[in-house]
PDB file of N, CA and C in Angstrom:
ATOM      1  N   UNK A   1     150.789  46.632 -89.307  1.00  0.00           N
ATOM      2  CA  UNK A   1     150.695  47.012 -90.689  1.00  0.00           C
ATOM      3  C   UNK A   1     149.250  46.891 -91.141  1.00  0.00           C
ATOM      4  N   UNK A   2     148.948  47.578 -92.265  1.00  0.00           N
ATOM      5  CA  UNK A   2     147.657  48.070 -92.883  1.00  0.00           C
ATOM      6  C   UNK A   2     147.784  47.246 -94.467  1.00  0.00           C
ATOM      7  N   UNK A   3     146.524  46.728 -94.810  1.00  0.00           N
ATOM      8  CA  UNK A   3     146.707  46.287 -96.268  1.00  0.00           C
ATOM      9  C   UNK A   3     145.501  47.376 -96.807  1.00  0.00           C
ATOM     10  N   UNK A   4     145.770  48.223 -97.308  1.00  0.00           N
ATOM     11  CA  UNK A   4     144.151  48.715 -98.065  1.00  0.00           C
ATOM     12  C   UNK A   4     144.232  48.197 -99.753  1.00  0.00           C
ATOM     13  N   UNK A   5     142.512  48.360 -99.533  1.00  0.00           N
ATOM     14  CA  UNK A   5     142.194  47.156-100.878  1.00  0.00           C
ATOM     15  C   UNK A   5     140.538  47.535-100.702  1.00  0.00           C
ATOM     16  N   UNK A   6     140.295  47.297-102.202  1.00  0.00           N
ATOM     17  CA  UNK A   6     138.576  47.747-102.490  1.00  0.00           C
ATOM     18  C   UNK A   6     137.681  46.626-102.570  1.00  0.00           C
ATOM     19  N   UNK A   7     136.546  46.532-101.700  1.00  0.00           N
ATOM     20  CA  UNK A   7     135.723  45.616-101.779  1.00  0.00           C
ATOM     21  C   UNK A   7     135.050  45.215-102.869  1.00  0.00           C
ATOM     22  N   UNK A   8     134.150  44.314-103.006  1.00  0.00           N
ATOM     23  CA  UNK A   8     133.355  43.973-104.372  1.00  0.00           C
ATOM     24  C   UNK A   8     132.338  45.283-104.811  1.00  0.00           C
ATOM     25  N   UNK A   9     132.307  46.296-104.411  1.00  0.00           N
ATOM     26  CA  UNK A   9     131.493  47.608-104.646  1.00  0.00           C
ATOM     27  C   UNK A   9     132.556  48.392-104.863  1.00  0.00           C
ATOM     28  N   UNK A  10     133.774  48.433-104.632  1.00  0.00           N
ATOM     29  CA  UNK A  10     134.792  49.474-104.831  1.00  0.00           C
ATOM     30  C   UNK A  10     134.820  50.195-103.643  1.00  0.00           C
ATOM     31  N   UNK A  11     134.426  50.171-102.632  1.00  0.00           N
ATOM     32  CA  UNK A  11     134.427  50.649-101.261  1.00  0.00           C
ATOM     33  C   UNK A  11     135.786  50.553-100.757  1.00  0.00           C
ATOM     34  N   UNK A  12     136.782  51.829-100.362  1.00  0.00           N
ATOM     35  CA  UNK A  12     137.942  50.916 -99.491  1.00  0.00           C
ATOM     36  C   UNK A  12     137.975  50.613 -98.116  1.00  0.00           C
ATOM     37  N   UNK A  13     138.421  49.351 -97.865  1.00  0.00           N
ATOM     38  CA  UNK A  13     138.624  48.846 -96.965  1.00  0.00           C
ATOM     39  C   UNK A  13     140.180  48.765 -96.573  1.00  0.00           C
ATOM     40  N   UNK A  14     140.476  48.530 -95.357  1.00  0.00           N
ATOM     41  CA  UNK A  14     141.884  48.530 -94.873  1.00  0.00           C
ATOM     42  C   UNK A  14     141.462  46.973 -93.810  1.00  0.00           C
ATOM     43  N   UNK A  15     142.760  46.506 -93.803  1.00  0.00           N
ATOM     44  CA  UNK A  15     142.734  45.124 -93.287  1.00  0.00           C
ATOM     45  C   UNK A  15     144.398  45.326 -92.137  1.00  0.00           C
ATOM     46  N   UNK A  16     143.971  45.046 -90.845  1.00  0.00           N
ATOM     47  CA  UNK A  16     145.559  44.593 -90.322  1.00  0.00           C
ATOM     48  C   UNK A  16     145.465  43.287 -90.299  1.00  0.00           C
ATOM     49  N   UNK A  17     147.291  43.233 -90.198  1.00  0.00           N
ATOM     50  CA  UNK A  17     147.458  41.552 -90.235  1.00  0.00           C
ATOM     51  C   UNK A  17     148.452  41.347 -89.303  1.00  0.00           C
ATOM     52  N   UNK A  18     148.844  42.320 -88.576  1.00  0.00           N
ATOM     53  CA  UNK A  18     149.557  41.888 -87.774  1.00  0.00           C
ATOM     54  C   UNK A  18     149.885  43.013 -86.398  1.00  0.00           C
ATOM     55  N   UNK A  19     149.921  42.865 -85.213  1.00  0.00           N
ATOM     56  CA  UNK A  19     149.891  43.189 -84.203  1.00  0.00           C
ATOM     57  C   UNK A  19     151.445  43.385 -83.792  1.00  0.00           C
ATOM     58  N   UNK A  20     152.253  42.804 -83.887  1.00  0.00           N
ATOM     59  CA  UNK A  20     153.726  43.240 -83.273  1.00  0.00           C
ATOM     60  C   UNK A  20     154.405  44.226 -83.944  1.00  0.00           C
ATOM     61  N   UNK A  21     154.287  44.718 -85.549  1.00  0.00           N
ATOM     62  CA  UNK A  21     155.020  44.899 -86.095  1.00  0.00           C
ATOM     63  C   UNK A  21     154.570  46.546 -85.707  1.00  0.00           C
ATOM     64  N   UNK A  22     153.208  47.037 -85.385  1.00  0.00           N
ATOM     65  CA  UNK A  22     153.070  48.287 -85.358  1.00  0.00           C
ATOM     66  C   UNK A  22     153.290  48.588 -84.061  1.00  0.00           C
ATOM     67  N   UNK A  23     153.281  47.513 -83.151  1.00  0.00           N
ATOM     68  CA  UNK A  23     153.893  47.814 -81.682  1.00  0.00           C
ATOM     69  C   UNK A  23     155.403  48.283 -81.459  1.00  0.00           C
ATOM     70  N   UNK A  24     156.163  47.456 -82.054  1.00  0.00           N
ATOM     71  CA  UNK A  24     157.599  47.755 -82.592  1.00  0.00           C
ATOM     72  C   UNK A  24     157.868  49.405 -82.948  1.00  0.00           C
ATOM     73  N   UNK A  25     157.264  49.919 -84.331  1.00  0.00           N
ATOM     74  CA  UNK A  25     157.013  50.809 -84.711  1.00  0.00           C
ATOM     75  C   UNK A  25     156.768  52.065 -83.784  1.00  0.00           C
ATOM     76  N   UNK A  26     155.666  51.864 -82.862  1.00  0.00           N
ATOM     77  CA  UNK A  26     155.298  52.736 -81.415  1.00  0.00           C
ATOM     78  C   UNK A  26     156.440  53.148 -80.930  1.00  0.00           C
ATOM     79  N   UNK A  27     156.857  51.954 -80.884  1.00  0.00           N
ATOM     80  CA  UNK A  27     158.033  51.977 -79.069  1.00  0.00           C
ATOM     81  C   UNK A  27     159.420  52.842 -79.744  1.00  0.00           C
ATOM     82  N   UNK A  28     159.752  52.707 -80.919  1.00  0.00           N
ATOM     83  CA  UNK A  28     160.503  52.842 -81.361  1.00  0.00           C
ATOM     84  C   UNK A  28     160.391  54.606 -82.063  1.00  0.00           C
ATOM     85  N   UNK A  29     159.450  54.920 -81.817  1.00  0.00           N
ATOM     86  CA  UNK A  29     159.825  56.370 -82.725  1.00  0.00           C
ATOM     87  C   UNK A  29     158.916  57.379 -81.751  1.00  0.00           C
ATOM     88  N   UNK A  30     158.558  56.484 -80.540  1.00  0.00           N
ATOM     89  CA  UNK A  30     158.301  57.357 -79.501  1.00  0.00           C
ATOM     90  C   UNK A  30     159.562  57.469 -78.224  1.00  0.00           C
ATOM     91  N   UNK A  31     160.705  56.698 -78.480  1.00  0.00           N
ATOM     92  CA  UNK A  31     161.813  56.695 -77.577  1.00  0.00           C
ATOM     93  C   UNK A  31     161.485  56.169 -76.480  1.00  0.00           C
ATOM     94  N   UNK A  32     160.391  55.001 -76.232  1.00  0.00           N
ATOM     95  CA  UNK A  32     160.038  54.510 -74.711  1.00  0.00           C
ATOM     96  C   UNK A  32     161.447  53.509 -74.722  1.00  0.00           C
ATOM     97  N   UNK A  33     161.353  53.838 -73.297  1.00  0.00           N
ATOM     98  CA  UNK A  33     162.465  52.444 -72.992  1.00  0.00           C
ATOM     99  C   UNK A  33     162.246  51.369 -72.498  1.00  0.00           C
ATOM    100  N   UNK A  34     160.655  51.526 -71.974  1.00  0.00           N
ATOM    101  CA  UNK A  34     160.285  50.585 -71.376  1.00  0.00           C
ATOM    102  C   UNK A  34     158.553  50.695 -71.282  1.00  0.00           C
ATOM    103  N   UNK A  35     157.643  49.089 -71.657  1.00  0.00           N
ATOM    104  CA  UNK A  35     156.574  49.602 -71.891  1.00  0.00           C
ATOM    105  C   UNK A  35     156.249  47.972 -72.254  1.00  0.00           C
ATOM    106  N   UNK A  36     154.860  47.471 -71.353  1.00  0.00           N
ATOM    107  CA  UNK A  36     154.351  46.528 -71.377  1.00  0.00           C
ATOM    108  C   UNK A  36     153.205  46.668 -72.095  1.00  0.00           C
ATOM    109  N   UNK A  37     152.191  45.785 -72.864  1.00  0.00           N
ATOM    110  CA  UNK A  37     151.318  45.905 -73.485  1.00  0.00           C
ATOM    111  C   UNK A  37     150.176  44.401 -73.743  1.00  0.00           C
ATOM    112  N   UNK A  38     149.259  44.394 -74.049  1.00  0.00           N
ATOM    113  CA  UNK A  38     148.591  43.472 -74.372  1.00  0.00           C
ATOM    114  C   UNK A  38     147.388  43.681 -75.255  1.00  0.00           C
ATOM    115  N   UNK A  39     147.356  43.215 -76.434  1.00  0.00           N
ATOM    116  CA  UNK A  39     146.222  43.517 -77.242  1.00  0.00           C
ATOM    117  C   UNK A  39     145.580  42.394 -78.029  1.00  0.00           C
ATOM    118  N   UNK A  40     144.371  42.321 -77.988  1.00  0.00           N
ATOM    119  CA  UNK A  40     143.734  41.197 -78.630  1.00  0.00           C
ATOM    120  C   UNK A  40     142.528  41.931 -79.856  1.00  0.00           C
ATOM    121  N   UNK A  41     143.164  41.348 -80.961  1.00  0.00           N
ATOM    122  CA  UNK A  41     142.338  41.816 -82.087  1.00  0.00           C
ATOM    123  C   UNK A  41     142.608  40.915 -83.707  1.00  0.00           C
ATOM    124  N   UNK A  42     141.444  41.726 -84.472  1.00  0.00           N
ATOM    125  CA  UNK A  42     141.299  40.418 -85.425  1.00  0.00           C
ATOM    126  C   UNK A  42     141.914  40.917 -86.639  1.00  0.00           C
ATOM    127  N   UNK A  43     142.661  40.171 -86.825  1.00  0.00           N
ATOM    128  CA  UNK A  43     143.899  40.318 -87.845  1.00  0.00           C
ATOM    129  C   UNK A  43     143.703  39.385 -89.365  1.00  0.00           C
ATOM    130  N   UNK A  44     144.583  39.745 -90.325  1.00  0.00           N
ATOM    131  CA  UNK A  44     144.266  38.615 -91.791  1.00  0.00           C
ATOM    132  C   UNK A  44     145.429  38.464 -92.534  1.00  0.00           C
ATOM    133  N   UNK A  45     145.283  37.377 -93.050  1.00  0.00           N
ATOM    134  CA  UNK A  45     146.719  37.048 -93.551  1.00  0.00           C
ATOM    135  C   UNK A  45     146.837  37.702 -94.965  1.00  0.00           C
ATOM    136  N   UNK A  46     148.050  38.175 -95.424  1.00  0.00           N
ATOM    137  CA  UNK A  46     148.009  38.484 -97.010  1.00  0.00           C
ATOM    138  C   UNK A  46     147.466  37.309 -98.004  1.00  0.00           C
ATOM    139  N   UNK A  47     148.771  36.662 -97.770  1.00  0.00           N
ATOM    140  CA  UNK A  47     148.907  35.676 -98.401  1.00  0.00           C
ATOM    141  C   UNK A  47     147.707  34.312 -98.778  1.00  0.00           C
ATOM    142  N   UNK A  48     147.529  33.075 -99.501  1.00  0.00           N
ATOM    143  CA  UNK A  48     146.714  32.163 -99.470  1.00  0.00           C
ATOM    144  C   UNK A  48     146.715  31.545 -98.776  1.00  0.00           C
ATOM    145  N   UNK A  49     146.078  31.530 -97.421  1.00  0.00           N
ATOM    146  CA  UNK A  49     146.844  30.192 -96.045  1.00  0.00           C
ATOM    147  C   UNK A  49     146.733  29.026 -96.925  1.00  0.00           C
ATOM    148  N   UNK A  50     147.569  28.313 -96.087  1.00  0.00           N
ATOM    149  CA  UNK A  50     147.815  26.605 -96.513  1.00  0.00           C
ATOM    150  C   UNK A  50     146.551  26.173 -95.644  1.00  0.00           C
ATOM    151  N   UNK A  51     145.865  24.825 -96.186  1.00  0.00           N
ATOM    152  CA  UNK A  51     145.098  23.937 -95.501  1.00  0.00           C
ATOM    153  C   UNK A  51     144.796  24.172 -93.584  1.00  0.00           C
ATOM    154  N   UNK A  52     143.964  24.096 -92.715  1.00  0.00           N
ATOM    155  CA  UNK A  52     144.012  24.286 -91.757  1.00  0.00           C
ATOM    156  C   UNK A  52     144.026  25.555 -90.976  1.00  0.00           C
ATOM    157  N   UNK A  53     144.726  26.428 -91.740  1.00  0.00           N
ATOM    158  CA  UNK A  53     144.838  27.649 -91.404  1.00  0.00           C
ATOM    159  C   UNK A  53     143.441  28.701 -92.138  1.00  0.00           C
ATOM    160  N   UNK A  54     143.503  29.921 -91.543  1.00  0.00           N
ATOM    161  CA  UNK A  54     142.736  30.823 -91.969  1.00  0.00           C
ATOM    162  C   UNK A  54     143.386  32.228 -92.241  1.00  0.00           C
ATOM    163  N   UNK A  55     142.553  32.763 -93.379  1.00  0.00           N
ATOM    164  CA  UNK A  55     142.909  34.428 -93.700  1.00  0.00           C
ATOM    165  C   UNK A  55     142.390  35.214 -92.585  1.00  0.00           C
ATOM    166  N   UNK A  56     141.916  35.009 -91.708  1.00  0.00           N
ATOM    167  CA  UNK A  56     140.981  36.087 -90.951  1.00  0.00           C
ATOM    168  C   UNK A  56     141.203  34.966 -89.763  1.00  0.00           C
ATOM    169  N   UNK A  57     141.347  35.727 -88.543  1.00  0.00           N
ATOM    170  CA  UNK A  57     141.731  35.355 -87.339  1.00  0.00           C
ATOM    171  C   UNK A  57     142.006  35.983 -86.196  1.00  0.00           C
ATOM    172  N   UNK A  58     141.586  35.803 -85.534  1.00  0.00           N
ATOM    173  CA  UNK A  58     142.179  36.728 -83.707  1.00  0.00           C
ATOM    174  C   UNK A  58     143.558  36.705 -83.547  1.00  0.00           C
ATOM    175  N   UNK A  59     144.034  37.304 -83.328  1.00  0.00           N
ATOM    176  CA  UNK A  59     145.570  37.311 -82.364  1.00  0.00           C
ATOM    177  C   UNK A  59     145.941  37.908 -81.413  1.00  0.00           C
ATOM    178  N   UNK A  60     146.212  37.624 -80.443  1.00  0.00           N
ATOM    179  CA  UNK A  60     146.793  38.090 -78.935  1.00  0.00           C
ATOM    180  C   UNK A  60     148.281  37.819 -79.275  1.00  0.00           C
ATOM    181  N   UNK A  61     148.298  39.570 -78.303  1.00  0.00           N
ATOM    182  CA  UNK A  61     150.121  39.366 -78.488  1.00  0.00           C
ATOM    183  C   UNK A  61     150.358  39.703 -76.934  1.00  0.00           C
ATOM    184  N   UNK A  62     151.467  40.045 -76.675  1.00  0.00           N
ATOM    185  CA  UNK A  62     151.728  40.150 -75.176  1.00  0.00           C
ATOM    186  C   UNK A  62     153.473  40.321 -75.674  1.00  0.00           C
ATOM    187  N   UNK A  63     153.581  42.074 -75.549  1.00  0.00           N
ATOM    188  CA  UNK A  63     154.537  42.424 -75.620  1.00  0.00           C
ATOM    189  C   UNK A  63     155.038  43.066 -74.403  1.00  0.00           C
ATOM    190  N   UNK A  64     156.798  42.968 -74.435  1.00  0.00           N
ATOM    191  CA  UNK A  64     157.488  43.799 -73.250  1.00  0.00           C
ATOM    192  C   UNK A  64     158.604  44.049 -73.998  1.00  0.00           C
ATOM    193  N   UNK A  65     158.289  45.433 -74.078  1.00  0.00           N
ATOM    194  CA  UNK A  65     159.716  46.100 -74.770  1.00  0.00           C
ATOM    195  C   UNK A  65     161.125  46.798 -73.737  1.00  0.00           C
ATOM    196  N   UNK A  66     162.133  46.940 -74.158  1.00  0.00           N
ATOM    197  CA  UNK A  66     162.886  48.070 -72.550  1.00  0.00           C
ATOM    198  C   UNK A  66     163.925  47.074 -72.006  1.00  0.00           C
ATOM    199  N   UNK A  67     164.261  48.039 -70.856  1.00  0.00           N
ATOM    200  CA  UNK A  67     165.151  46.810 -70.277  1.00  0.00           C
ATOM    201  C   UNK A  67     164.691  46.779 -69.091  1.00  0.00           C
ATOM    202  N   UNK A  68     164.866  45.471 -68.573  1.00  0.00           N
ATOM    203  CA  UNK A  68     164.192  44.961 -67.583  1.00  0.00           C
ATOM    204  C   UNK A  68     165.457  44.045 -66.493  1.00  0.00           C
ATOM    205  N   UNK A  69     164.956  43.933 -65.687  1.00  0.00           N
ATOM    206  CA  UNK A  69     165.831  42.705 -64.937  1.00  0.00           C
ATOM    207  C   UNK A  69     166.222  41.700 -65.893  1.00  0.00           C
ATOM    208  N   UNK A  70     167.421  41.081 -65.994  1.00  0.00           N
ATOM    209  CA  UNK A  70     167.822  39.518 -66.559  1.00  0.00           C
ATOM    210  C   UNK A  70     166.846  38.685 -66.288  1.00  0.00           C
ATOM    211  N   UNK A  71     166.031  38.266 -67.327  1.00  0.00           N
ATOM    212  CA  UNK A  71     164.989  37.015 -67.480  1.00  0.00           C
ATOM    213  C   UNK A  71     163.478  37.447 -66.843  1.00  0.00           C
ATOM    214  N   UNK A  72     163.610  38.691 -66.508  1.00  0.00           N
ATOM    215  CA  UNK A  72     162.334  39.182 -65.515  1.00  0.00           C
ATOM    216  C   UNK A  72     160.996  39.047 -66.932  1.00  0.00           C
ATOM    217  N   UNK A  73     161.771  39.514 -67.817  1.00  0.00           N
ATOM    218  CA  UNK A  73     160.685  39.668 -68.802  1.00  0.00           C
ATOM    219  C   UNK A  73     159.687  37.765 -68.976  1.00  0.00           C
ATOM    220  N   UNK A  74     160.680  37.356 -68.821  1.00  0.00           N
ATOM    221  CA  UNK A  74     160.575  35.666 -69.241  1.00  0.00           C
ATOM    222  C   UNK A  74     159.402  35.386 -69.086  1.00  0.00           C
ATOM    223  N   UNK A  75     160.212  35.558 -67.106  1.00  0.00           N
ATOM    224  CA  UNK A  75     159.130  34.895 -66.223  1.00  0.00           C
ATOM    225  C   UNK A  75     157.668  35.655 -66.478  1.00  0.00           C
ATOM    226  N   UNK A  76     157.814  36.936 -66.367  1.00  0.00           N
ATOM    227  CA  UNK A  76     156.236  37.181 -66.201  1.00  0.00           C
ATOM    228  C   UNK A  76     155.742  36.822 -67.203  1.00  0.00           C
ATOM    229  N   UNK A  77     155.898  36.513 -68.464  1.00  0.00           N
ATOM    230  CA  UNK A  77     155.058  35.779 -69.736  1.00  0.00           C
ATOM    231  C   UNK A  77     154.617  34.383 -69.159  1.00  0.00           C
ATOM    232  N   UNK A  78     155.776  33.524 -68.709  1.00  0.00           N
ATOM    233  CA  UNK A  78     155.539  32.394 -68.320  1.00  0.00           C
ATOM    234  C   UNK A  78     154.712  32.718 -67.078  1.00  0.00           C
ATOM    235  N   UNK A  79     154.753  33.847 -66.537  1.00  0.00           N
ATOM    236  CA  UNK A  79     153.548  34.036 -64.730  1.00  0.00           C
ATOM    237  C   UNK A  79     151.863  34.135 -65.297  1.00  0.00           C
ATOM    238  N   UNK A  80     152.030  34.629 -66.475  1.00  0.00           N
ATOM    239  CA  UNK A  80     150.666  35.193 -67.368  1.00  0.00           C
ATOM    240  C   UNK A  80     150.252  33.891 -67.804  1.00  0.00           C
ATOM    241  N   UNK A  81     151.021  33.016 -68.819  1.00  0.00           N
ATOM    242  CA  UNK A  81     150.401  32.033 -69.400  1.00  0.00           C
ATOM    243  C   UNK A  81     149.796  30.943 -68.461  1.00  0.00           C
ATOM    244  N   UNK A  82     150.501  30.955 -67.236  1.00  0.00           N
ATOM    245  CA  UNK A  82     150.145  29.697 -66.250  1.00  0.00           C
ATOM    246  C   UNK A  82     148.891  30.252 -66.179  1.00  0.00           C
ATOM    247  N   UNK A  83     148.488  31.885 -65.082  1.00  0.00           N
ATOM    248  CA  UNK A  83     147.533  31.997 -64.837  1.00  0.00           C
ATOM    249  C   UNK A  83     146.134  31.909 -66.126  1.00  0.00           C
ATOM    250  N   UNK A  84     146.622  32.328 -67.324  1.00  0.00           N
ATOM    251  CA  UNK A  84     145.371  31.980 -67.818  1.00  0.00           C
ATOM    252  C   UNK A  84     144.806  30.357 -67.925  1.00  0.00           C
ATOM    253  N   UNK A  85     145.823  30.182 -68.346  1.00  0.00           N
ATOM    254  CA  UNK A  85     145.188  28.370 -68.113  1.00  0.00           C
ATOM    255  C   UNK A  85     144.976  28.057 -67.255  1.00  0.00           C
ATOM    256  N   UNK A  86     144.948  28.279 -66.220  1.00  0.00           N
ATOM    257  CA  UNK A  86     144.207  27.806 -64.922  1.00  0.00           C
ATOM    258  C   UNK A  86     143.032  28.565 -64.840  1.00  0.00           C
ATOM    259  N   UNK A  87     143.036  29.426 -65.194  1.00  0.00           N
ATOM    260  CA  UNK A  87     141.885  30.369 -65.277  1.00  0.00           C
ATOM    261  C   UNK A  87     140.570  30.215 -66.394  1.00  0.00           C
ATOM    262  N   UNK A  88     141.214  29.164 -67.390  1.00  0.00           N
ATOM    263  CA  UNK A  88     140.426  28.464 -68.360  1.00  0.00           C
ATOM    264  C   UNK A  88     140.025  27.223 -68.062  1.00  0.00           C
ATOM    265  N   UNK A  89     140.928  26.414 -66.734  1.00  0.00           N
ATOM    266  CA  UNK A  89     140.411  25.428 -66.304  1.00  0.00           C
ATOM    267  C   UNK A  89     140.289  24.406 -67.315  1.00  0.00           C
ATOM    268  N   UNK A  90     140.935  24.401 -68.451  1.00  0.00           N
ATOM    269  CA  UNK A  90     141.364  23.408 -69.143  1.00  0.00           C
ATOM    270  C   UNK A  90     141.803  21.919 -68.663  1.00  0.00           C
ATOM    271  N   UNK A  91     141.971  21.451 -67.424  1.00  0.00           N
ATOM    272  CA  UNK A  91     142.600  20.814 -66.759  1.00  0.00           C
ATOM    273  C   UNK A  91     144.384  20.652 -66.541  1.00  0.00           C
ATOM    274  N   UNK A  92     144.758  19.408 -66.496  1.00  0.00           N
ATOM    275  CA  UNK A  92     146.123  19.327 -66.238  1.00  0.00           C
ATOM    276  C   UNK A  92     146.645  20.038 -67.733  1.00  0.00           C
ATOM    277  N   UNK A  93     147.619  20.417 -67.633  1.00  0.00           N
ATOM    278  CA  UNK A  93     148.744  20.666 -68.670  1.00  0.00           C
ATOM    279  C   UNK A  93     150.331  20.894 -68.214  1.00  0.00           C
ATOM    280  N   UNK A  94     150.977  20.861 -69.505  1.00  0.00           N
ATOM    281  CA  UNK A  94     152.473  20.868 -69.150  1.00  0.00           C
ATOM    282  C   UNK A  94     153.189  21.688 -70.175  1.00  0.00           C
ATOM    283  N   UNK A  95     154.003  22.633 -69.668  1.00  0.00           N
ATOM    284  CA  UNK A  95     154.732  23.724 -70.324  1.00  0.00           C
ATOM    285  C   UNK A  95     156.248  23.166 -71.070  1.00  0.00           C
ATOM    286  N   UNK A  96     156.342  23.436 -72.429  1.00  0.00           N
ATOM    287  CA  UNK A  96     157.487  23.007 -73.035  1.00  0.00           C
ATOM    288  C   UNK A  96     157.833  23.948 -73.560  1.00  0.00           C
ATOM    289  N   UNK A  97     159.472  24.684 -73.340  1.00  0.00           N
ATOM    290  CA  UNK A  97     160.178  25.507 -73.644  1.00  0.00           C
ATOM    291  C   UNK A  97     160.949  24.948 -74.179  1.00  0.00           C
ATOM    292  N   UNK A  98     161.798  25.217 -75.479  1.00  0.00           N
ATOM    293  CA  UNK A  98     162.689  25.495 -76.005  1.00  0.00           C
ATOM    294  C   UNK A  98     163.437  26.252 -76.276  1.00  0.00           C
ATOM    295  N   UNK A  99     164.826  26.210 -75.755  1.00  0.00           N
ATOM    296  CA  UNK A  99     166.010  27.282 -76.176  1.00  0.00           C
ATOM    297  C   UNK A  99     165.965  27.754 -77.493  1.00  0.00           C
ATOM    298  N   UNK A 100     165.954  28.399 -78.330  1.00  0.00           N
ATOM    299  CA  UNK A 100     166.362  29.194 -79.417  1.00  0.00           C
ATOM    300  C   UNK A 100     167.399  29.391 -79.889  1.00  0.00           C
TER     301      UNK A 100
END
């Protein structure tokens, strides 16, 4: 999604704030059935963030739309996230999933 809105000169500007929702949108009114993706870009919140947080921010998404093998989709998120952290060399870490 798109916010447009006029700068302090009256210039318009357009702002995204979010990355899944126009991916959704894609997949969906182009009839894919199946379609992996990854995009990293800088996104802003509408709203006033609370403390800690920010209006303006990066977001990486890592979508898999379609049908796929039972849980195939899972794993390769969980195959992606391992490799980047090792690949960031962050040191030890430990993965916590929760059911939904």
């Amino acid at each position: 999604m798109v916010y447009d809105l006029a700068d302090q000169g009256g210039e318009l500007c357009s702002l995204r704030y979010d990355l899944t929702v126009p991916f959704a949108r894609y997949v969906a009114m182009n009839g894919l059935t199946s379609f992996k993706r990854y995009q990293i870009a800088k996104v802003y919140r509408r709203y006033n963030p609370s403390k800690g947080r920010y209006r303006e921010f990066y977001q990486c998404d890592l979508d898999i739309a379609g049908q796929y093998e039972k849980m195939g989709p899972d794993f390769e998120i969980v195959k992606i996230l391992t490799e980047l952290l090792d690949e960031l060399q962050i040191g030890d870490y430990e993965m916590l999933f929760i059911a939904i």
